[in-house]
PDB file of N, CA and C in Angstrom:
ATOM      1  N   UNK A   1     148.872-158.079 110.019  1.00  0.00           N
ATOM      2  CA  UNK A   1     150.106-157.564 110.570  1.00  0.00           C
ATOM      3  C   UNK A   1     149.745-156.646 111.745  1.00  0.00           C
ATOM      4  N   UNK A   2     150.350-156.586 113.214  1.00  0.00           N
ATOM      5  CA  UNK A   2     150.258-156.000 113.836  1.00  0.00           C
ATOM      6  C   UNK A   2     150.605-154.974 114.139  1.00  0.00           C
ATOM      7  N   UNK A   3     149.742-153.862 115.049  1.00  0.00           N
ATOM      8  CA  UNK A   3     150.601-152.608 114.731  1.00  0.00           C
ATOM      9  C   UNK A   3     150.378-152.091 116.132  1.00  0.00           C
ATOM     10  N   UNK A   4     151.204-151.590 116.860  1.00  0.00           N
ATOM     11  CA  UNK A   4     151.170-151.296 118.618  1.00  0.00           C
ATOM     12  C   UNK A   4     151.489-149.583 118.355  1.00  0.00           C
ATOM     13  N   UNK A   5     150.272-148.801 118.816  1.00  0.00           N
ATOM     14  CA  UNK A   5     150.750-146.927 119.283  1.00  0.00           C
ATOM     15  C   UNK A   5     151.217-147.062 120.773  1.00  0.00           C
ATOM     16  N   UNK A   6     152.027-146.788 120.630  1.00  0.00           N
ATOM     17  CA  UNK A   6     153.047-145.982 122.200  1.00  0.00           C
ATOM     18  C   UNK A   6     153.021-144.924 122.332  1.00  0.00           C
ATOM     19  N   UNK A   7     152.863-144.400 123.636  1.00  0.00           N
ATOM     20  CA  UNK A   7     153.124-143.270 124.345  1.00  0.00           C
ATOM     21  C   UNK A   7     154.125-143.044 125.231  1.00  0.00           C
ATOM     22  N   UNK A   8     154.648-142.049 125.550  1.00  0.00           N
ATOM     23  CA  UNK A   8     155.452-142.489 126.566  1.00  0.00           C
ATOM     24  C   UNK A   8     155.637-143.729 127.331  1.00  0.00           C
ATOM     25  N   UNK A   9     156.508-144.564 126.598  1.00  0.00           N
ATOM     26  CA  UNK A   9     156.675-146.203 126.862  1.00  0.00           C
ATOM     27  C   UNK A   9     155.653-146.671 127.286  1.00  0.00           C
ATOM     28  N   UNK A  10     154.114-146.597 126.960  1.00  0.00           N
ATOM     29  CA  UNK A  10     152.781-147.228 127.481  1.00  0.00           C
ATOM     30  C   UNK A  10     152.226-147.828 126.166  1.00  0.00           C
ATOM     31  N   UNK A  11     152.126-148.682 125.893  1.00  0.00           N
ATOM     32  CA  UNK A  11     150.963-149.056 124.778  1.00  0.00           C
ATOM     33  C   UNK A  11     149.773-148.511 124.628  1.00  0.00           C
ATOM     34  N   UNK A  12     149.479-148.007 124.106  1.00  0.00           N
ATOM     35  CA  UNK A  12     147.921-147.099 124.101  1.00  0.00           C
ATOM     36  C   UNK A  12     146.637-147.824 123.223  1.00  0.00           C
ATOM     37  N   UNK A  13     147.698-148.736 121.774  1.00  0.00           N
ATOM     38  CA  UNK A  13     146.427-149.536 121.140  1.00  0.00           C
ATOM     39  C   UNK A  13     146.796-150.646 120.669  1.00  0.00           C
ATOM     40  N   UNK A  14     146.183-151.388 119.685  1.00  0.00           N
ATOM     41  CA  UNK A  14     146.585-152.098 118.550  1.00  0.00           C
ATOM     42  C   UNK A  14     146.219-152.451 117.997  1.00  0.00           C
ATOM     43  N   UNK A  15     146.460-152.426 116.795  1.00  0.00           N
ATOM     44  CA  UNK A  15     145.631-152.103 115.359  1.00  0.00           C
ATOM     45  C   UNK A  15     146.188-153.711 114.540  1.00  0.00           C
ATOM     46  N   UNK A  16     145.329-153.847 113.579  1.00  0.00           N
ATOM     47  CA  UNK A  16     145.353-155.089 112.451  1.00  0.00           C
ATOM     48  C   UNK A  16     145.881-154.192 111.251  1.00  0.00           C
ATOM     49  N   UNK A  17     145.526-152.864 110.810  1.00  0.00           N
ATOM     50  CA  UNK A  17     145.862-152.739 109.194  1.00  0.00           C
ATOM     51  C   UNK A  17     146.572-150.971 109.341  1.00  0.00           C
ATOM     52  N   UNK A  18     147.422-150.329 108.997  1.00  0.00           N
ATOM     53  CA  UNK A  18     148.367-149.374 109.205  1.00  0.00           C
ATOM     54  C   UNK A  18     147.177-148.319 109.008  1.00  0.00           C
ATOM     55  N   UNK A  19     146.243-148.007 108.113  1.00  0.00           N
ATOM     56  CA  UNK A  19     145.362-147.096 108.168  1.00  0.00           C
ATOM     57  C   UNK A  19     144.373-146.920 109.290  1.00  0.00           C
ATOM     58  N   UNK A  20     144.113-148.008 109.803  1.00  0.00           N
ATOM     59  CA  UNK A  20     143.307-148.069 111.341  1.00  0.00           C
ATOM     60  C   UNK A  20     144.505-147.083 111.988  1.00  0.00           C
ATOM     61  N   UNK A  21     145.456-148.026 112.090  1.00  0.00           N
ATOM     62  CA  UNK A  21     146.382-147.716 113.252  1.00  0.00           C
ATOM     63  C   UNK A  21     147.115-146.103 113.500  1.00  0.00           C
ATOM     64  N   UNK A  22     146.471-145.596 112.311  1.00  0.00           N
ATOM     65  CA  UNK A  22     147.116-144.421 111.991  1.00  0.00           C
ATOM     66  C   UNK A  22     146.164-142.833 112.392  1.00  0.00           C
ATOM     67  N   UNK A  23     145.309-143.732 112.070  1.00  0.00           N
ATOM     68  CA  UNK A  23     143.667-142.880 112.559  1.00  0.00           C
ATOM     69  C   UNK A  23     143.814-141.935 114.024  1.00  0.00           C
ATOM     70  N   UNK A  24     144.452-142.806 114.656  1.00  0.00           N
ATOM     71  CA  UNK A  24     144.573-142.589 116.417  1.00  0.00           C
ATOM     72  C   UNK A  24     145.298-141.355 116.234  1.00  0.00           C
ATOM     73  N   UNK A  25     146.902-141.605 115.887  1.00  0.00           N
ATOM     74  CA  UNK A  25     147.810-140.672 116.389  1.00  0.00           C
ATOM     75  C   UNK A  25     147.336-139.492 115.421  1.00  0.00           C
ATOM     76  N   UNK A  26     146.793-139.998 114.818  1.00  0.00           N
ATOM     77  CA  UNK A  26     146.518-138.154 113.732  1.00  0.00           C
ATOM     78  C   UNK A  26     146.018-137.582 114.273  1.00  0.00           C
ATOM     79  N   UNK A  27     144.600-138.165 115.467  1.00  0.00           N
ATOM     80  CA  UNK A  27     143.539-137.002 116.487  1.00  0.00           C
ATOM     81  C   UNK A  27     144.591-136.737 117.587  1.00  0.00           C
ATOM     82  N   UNK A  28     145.780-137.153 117.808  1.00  0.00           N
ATOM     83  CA  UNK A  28     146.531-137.344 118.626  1.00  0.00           C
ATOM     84  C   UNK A  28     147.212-135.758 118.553  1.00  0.00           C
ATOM     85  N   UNK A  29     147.709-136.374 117.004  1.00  0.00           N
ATOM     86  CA  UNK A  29     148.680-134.897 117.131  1.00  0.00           C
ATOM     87  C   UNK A  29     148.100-133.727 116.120  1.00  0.00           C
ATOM     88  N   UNK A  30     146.750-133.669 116.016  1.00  0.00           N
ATOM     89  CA  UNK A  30     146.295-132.777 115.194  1.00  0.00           C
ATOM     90  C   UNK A  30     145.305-131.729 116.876  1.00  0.00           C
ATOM     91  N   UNK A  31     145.413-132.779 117.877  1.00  0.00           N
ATOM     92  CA  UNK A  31     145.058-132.363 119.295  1.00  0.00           C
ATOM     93  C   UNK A  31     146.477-131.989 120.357  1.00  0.00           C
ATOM     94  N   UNK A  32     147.329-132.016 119.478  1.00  0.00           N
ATOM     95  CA  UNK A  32     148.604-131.058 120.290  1.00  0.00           C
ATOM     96  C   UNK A  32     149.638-132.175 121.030  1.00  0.00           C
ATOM     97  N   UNK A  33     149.333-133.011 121.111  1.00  0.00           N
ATOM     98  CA  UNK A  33     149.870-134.454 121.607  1.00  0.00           C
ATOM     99  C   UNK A  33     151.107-134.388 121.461  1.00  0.00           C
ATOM    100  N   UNK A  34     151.949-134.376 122.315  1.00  0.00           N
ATOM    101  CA  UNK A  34     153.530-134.278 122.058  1.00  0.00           C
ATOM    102  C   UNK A  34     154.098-135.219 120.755  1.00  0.00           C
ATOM    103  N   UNK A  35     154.736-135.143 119.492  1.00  0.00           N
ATOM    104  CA  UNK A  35     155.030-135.949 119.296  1.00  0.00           C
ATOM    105  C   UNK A  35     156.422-136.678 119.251  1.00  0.00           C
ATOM    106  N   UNK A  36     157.051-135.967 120.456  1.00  0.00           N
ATOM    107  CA  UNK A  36     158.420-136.900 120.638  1.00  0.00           C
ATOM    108  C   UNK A  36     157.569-138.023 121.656  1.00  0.00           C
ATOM    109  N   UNK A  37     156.550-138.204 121.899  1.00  0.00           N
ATOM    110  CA  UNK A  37     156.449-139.181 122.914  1.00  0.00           C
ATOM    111  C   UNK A  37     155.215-140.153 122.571  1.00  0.00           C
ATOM    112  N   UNK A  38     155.291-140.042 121.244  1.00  0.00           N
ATOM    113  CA  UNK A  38     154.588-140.951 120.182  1.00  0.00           C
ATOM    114  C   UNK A  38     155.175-141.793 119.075  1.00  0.00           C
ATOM    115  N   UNK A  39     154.744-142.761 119.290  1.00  0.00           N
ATOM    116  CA  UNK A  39     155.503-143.764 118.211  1.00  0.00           C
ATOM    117  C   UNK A  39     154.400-145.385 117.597  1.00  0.00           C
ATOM    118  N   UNK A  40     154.921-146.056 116.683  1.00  0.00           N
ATOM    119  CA  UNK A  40     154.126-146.923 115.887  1.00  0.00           C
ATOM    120  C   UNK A  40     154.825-148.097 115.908  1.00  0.00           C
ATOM    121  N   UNK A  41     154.638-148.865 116.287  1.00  0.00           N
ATOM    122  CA  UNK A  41     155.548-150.349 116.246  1.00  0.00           C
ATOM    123  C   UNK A  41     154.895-150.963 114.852  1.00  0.00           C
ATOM    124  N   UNK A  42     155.228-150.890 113.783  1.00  0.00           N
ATOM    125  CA  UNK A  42     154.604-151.281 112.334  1.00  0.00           C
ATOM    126  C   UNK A  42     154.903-152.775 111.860  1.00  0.00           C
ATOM    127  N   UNK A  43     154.010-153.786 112.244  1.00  0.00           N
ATOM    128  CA  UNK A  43     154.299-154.780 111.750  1.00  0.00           C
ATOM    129  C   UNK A  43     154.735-155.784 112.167  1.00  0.00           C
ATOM    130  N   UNK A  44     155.062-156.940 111.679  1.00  0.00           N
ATOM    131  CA  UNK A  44     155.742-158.356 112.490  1.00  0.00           C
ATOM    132  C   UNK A  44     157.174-158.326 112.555  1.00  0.00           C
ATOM    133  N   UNK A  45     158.122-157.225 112.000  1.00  0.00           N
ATOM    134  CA  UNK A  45     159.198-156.995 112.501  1.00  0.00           C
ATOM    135  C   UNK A  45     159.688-156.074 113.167  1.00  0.00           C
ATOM    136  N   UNK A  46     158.542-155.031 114.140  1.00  0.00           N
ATOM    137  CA  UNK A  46     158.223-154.278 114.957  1.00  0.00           C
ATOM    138  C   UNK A  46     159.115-153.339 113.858  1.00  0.00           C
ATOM    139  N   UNK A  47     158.989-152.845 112.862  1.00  0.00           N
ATOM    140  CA  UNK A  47     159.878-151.141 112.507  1.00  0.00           C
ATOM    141  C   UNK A  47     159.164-150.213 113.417  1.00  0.00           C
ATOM    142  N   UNK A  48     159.727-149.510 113.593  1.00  0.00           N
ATOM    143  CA  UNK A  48     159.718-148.390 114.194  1.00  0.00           C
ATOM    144  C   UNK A  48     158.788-147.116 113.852  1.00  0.00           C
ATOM    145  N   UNK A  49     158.482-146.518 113.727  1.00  0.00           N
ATOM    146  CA  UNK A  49     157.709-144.895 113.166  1.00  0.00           C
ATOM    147  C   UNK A  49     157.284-144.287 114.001  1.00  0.00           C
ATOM    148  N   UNK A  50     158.464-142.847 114.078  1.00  0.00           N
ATOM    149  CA  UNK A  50     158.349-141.933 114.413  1.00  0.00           C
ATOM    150  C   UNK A  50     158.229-140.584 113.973  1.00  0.00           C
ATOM    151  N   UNK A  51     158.360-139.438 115.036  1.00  0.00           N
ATOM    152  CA  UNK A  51     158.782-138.447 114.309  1.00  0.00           C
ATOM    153  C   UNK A  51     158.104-137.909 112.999  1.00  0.00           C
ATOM    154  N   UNK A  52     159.278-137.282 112.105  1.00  0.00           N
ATOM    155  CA  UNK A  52     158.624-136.693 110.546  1.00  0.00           C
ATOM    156  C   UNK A  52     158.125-137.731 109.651  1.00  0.00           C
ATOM    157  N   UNK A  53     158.362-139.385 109.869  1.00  0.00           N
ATOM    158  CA  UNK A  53     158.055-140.325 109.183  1.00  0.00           C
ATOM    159  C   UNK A  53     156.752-141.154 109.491  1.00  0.00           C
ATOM    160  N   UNK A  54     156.403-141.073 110.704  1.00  0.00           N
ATOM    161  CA  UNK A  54     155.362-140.840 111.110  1.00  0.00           C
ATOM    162  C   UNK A  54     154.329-139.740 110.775  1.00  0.00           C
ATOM    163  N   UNK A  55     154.728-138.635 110.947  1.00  0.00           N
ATOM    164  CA  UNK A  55     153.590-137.573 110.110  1.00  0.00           C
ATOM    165  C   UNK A  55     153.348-137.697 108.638  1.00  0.00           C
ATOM    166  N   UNK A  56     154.571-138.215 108.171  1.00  0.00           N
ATOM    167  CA  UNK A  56     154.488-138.704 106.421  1.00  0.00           C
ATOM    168  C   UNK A  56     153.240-139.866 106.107  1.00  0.00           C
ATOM    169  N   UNK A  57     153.179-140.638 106.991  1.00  0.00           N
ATOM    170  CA  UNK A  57     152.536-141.498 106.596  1.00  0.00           C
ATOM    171  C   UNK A  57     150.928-140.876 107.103  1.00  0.00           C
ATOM    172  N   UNK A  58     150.529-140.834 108.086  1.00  0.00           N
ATOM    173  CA  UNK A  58     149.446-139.905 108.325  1.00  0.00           C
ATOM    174  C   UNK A  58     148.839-138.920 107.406  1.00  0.00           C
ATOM    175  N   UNK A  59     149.634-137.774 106.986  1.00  0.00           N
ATOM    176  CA  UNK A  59     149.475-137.286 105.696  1.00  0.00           C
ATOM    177  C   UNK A  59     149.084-137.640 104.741  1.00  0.00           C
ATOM    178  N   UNK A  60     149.900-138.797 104.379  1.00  0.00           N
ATOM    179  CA  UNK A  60     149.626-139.771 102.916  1.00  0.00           C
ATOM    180  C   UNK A  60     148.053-140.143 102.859  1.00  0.00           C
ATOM    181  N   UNK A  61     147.830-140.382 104.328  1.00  0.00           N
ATOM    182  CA  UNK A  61     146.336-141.025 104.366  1.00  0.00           C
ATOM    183  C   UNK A  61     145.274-140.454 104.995  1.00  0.00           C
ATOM    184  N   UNK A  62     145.592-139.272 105.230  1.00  0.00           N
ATOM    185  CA  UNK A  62     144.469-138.114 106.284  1.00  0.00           C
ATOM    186  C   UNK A  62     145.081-136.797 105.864  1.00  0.00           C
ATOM    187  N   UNK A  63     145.326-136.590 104.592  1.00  0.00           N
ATOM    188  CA  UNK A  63     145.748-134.870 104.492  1.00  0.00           C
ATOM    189  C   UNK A  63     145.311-133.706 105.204  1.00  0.00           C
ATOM    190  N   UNK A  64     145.956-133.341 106.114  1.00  0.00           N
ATOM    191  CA  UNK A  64     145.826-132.014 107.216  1.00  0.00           C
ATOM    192  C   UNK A  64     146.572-131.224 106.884  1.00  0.00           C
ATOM    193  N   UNK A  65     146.359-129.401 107.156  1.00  0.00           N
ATOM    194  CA  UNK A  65     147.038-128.449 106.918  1.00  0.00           C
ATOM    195  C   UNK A  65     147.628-128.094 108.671  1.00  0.00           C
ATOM    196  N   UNK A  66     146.867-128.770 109.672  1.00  0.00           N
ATOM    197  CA  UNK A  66     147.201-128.817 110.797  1.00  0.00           C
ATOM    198  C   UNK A  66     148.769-129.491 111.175  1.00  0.00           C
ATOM    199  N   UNK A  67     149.047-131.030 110.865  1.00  0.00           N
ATOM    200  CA  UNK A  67     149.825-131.112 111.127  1.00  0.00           C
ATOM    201  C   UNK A  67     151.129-131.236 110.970  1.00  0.00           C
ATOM    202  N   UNK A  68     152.319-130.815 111.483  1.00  0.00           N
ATOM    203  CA  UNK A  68     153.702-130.395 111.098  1.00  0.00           C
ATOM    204  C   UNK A  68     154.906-131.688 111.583  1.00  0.00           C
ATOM    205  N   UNK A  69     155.668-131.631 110.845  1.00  0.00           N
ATOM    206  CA  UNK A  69     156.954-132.456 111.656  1.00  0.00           C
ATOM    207  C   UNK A  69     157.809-132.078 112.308  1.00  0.00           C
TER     208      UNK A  69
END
């Protein structure tokens, strides 16, 4: 399943498995990285992930005291 990180409307990667793909934006925003201007295209029906649901999932799989929603 494919997984596309955006940046300000730029594609930045793309990942095969949600834990790869997730790796990125965590140095992303654990490095101050805006995150209204970050997002996750998750999958073959492109969902969406942003925002606090985006940090949820990051969390789930990289527990930081660094980062906030």
């Amino acid at each position: 399943m494919p997984y596309v990180l955006w940046g300000d409307r730029d594609a930045i990667a793309e990942f095969e498995d949600e834990a790869e793909a997730l790796s990125l934006p965590r140095q992303l925003l654990e490095d101050s990285f805006p995150l209204a201007e970050l997002w996750l295209d998750a999958g073959d029906d492109a969902d969406i992930i942003r925002g606090a649901e985006l940090v949820r999932r990051i969390r789930a799989l990289y527990p930081s005291t660094r980062l906030s929603a």
